[in-house]
N, C-alpha and C. Protein backbone atom coordinates (compact mmCIF):
# COMPACT_ATOMS: atom_id res chain seq x y z
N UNK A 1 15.89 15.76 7.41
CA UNK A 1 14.77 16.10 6.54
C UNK A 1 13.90 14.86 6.33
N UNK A 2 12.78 15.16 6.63
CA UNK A 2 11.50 13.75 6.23
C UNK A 2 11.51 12.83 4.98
N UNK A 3 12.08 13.70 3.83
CA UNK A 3 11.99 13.03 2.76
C UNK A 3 13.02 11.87 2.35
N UNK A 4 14.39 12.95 3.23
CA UNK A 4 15.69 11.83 2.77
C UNK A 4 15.26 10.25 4.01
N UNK A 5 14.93 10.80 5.20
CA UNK A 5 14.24 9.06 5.51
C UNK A 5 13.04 8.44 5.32
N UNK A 6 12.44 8.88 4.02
CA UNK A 6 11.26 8.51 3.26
C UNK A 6 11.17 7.77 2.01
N UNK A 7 12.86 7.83 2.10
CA UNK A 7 13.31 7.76 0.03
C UNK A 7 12.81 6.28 -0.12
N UNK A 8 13.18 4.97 0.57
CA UNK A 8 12.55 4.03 0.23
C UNK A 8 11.08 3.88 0.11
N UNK A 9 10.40 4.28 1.32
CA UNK A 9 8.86 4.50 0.57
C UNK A 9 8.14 5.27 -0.02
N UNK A 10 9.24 6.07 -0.31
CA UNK A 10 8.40 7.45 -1.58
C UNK A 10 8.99 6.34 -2.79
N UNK A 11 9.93 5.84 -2.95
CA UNK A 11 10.37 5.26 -4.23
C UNK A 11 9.27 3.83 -4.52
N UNK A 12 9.29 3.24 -3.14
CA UNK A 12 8.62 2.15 -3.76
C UNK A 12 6.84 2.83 -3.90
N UNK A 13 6.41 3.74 -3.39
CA UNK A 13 5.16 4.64 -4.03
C UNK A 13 5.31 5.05 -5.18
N UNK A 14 6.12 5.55 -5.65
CA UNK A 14 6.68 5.77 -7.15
C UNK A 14 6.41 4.17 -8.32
N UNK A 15 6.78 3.44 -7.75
CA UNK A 15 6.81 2.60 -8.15
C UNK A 15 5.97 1.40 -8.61
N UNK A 16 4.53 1.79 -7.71
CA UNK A 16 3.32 0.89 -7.17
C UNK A 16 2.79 2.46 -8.44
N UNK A 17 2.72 3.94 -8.35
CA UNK A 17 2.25 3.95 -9.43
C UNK A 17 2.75 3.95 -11.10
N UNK A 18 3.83 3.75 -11.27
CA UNK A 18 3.84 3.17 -12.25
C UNK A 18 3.76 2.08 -13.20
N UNK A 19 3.53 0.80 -11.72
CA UNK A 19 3.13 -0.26 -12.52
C UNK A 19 1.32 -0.51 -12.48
N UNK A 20 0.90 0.65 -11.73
CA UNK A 20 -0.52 0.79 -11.74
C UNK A 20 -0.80 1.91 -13.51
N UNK A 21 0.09 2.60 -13.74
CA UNK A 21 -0.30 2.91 -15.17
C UNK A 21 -0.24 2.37 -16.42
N UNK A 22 0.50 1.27 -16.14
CA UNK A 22 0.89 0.24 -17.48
C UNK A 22 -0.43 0.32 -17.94
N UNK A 23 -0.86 0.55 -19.16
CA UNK A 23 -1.23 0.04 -20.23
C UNK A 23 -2.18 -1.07 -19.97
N UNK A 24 -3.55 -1.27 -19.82
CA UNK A 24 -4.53 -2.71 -19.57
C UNK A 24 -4.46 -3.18 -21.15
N UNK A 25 -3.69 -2.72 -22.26
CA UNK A 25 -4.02 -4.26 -22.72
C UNK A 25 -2.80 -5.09 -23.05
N UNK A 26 -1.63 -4.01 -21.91
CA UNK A 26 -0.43 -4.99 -21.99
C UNK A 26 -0.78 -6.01 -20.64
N UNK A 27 -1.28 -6.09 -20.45
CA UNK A 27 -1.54 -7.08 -18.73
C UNK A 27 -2.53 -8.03 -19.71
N UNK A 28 -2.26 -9.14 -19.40
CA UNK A 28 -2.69 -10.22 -19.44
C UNK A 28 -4.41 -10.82 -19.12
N UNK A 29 -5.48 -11.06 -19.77
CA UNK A 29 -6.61 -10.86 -19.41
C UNK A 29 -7.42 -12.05 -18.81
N UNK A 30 -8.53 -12.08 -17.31
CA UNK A 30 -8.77 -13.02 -16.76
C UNK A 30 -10.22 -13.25 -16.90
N UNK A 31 -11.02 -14.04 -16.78
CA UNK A 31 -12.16 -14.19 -17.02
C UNK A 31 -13.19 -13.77 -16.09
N UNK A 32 -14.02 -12.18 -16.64
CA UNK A 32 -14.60 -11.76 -15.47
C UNK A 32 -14.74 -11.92 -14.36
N UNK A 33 -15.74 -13.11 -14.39
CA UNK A 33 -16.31 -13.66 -13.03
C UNK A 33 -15.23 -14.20 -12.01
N UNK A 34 -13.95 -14.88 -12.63
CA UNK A 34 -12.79 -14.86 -11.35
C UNK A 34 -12.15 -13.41 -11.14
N UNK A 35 -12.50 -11.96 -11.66
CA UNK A 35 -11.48 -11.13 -11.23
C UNK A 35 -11.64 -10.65 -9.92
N UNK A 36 -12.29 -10.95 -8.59
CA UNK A 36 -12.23 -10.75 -7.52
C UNK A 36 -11.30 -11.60 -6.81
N UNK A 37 -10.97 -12.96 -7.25
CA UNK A 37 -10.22 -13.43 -6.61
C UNK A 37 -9.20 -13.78 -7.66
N UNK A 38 -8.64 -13.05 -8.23
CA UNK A 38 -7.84 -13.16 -9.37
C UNK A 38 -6.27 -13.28 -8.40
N UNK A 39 -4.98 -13.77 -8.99
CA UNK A 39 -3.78 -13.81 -8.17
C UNK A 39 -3.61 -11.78 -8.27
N UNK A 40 -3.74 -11.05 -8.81
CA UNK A 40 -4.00 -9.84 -9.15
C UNK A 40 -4.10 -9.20 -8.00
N UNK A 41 -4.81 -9.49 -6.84
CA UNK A 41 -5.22 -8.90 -5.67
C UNK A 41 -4.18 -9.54 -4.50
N UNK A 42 -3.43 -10.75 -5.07
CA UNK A 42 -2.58 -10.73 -4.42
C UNK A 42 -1.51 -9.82 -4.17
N UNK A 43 -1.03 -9.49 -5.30
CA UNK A 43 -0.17 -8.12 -5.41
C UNK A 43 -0.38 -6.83 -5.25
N UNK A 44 -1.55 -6.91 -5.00
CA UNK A 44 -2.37 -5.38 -4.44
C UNK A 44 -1.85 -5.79 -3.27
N UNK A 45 -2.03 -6.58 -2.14
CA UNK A 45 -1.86 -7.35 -0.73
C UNK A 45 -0.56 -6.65 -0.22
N UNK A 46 0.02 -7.11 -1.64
CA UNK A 46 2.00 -7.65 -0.98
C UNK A 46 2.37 -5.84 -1.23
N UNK A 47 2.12 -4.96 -2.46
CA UNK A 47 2.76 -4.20 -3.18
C UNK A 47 2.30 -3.10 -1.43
N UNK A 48 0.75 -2.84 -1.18
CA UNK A 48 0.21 -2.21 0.01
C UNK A 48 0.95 -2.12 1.24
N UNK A 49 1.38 -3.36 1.69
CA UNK A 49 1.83 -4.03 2.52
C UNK A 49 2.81 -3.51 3.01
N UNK A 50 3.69 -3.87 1.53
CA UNK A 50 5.34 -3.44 1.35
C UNK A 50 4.96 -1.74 1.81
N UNK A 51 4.06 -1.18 1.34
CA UNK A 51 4.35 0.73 1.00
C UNK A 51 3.84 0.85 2.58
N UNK A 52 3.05 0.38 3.30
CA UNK A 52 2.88 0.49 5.23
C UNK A 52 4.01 -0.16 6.02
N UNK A 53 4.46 -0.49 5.83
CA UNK A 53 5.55 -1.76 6.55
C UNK A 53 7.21 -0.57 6.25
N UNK A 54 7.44 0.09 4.80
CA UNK A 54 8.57 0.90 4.91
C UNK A 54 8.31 1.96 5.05
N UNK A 55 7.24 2.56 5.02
CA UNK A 55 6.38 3.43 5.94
C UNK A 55 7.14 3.89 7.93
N UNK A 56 6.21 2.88 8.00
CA UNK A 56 6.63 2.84 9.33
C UNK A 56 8.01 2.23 9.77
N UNK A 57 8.65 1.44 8.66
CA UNK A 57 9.97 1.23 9.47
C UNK A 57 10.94 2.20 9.49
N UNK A 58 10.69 3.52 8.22
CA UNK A 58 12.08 4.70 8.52
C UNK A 58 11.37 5.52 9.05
N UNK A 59 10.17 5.50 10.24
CA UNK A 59 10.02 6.22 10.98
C UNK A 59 10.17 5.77 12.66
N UNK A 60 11.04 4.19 12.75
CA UNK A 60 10.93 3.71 13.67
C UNK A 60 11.91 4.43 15.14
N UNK A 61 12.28 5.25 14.64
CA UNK A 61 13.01 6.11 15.91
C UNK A 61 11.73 6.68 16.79
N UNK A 62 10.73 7.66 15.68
CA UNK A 62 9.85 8.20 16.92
C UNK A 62 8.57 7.47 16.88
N UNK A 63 8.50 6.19 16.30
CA UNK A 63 7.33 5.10 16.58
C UNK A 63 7.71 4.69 18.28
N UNK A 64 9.34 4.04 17.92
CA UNK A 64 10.29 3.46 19.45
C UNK A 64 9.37 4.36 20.70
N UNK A 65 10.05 5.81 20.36
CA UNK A 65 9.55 6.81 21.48
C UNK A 65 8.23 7.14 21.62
N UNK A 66 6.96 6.78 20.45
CA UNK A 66 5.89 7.13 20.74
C UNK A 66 4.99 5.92 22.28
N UNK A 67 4.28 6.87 23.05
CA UNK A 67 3.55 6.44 23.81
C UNK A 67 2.08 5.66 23.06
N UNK A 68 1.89 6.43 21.53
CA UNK A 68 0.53 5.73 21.01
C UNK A 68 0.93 5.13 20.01
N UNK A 69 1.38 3.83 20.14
CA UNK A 69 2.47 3.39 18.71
C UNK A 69 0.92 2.97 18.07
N UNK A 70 -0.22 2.99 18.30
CA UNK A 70 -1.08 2.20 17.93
C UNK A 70 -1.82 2.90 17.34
N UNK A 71 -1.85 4.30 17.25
CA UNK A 71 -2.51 5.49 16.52
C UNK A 71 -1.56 5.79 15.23
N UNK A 72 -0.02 5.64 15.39
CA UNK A 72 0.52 5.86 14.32
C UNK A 72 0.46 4.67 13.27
N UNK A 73 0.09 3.25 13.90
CA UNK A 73 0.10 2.39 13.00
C UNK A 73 -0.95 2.81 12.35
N UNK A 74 -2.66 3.28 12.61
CA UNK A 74 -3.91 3.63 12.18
C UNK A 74 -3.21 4.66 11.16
N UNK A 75 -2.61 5.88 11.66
CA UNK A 75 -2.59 6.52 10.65
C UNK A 75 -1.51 6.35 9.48
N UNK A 76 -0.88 5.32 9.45
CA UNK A 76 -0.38 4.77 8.08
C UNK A 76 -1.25 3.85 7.46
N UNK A 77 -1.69 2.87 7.78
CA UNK A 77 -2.29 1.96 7.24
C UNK A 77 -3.36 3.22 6.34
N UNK A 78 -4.33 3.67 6.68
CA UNK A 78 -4.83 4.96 6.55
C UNK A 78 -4.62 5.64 5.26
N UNK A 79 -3.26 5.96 5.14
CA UNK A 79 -2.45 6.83 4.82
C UNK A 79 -2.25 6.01 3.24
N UNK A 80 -1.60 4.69 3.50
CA UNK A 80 -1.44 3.40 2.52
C UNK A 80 -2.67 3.52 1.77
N UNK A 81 -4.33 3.28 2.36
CA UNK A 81 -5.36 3.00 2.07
C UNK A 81 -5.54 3.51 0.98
N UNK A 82 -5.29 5.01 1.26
CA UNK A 82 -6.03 6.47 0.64
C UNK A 82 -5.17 6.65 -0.33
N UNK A 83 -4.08 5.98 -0.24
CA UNK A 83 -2.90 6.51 -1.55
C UNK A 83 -3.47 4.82 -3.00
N UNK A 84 -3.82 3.80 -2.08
CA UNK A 84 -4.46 2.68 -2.86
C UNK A 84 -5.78 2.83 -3.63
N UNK A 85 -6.46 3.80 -2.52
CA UNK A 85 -7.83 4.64 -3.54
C UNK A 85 -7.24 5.12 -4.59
N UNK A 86 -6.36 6.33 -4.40
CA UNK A 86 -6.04 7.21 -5.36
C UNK A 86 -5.19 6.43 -6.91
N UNK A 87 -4.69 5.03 -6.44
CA UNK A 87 -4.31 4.51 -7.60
C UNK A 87 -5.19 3.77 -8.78
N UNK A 88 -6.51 3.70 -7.49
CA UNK A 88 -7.61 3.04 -8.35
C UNK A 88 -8.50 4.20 -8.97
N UNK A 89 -8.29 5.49 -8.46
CA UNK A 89 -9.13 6.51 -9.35
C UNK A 89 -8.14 6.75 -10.28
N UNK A 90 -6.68 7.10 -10.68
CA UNK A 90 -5.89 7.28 -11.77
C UNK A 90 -6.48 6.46 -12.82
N UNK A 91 -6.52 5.17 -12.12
CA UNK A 91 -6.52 3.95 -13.28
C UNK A 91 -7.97 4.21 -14.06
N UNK A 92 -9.27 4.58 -13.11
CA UNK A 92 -10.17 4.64 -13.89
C UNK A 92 -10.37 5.89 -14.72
N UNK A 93 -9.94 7.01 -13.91
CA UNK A 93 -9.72 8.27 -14.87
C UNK A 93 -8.82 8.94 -15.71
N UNK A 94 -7.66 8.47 -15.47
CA UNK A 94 -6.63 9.27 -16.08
C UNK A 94 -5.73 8.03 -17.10
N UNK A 95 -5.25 6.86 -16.00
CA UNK A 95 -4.55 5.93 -17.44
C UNK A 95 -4.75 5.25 -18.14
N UNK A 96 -4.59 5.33 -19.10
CA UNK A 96 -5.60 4.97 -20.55
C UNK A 96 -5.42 3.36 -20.61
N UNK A 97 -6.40 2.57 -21.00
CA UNK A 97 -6.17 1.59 -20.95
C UNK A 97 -6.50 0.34 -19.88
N UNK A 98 -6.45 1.30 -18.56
CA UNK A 98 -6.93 1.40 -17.31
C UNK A 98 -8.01 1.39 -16.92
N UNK A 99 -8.88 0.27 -15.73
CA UNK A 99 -10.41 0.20 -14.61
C UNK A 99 -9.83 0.52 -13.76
N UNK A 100 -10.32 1.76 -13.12
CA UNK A 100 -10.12 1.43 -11.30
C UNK A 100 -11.38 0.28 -11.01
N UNK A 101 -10.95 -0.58 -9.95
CA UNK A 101 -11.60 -1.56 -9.18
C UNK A 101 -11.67 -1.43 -8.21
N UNK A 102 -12.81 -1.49 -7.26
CA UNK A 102 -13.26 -1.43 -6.23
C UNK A 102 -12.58 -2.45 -5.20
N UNK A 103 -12.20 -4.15 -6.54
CA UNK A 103 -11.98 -4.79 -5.46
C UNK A 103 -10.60 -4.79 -5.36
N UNK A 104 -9.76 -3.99 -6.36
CA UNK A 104 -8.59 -3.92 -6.22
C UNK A 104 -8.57 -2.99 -5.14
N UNK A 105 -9.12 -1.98 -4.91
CA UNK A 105 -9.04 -0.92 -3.40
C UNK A 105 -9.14 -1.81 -2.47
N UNK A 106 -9.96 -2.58 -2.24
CA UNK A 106 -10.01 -3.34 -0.81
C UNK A 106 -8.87 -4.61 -0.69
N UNK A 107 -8.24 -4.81 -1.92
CA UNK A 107 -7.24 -5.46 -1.57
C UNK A 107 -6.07 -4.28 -1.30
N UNK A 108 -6.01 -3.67 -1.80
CA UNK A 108 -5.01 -2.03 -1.48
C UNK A 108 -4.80 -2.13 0.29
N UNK A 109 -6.26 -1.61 0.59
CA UNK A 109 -6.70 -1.69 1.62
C UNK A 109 -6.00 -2.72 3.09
N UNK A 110 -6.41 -3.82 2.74
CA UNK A 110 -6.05 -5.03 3.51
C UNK A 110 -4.94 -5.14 3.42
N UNK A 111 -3.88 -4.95 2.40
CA UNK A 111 -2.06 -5.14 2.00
C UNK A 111 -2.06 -4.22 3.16
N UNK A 112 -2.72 -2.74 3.08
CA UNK A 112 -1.98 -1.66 3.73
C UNK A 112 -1.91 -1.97 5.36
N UNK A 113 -3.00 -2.60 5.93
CA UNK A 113 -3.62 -3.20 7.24
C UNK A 113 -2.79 -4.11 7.53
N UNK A 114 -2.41 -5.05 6.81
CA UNK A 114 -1.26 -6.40 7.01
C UNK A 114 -0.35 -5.96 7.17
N UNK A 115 0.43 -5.54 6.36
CA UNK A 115 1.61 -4.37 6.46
C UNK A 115 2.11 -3.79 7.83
N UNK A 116 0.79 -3.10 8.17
CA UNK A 116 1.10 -2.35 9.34
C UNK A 116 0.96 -3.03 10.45
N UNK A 117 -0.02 -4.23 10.66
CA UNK A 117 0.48 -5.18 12.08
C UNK A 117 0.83 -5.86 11.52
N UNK A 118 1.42 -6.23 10.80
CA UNK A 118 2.76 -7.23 10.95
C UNK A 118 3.56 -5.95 11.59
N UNK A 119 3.99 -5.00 11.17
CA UNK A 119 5.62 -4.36 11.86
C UNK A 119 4.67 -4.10 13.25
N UNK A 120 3.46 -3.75 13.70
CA UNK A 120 2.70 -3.30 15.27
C UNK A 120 3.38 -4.62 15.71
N UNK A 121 2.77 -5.50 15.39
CA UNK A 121 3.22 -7.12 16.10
C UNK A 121 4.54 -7.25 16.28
N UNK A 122 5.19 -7.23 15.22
CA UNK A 122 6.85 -6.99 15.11
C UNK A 122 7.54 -6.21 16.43
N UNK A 123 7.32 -4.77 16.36
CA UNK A 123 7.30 -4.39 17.90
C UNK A 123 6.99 -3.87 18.49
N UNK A 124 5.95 -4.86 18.82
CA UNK A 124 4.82 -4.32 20.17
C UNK A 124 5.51 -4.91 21.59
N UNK A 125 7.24 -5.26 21.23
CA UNK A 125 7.59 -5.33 22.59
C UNK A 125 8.54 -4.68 22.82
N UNK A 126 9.05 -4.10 21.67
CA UNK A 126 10.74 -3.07 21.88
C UNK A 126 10.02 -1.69 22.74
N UNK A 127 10.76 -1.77 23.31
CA UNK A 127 10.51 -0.57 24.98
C UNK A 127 12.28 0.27 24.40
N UNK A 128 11.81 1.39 24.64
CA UNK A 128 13.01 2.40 23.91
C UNK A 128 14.06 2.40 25.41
């Protein structure tokens, strides 16, 4: 079943949104003009990263066997992206306390992209 070899990255998705609903005025506050390059977007980077990278590694049996390993990396990273949108529209619409950020999406974004070539690079030489 898909889900039972999904449980690590459905959990750590679980997980990326619940520390995306905490509460903004329990988080710690930075001075506007640095919040684009705030350490903040680092963890958008790593948290993205992490959710494309176990993504694709408990699907690495039919990545091994795929002929387009390079379309399935697109459609996770993708996949990562759109679930990193959707944490930045919660935040601006639904959890209280909460901005969605634009530039937090494009760090979403880029985690989800890193993520996924690092494991493409990783193995872009294992031959099944």
């Amino acid at each position: 079943m898909i889900f039972r070899r999904q449980w690590p990255a459905i959990l750590w998705a679980l997980f990326i949104l619940i520390v995306t609903g905490i509460p903004g005025n329990q988080i710690p506050k930075i001075p506007t003009f640095l919040e684009w390059l705030s350490p903040d977007k680092f963890v958008h980077v790593v948290i993205f990263g992490v959710l494309s990278y176990l993504i694709l590694y408990r699907n690495r049996k039919q990545y091994l066997k795929s002929n387009d390993r390079f379309n399935i990396v697109v459609n996770v990273v993708l996949l990562s992206a759109a679930y990193g949108l959707i944490t930045e529209l919660l935040q601006y619409y639904v959890f209280i306390g909460r901005n969605g950020n634009v530039f937090d999406f494009f760090a979403n974004a880029i985690g989800a992209f890193l993520g996924g070539m690092a494991y493409f690079l990783q193995h872009s030489k294992n031959k099944v």
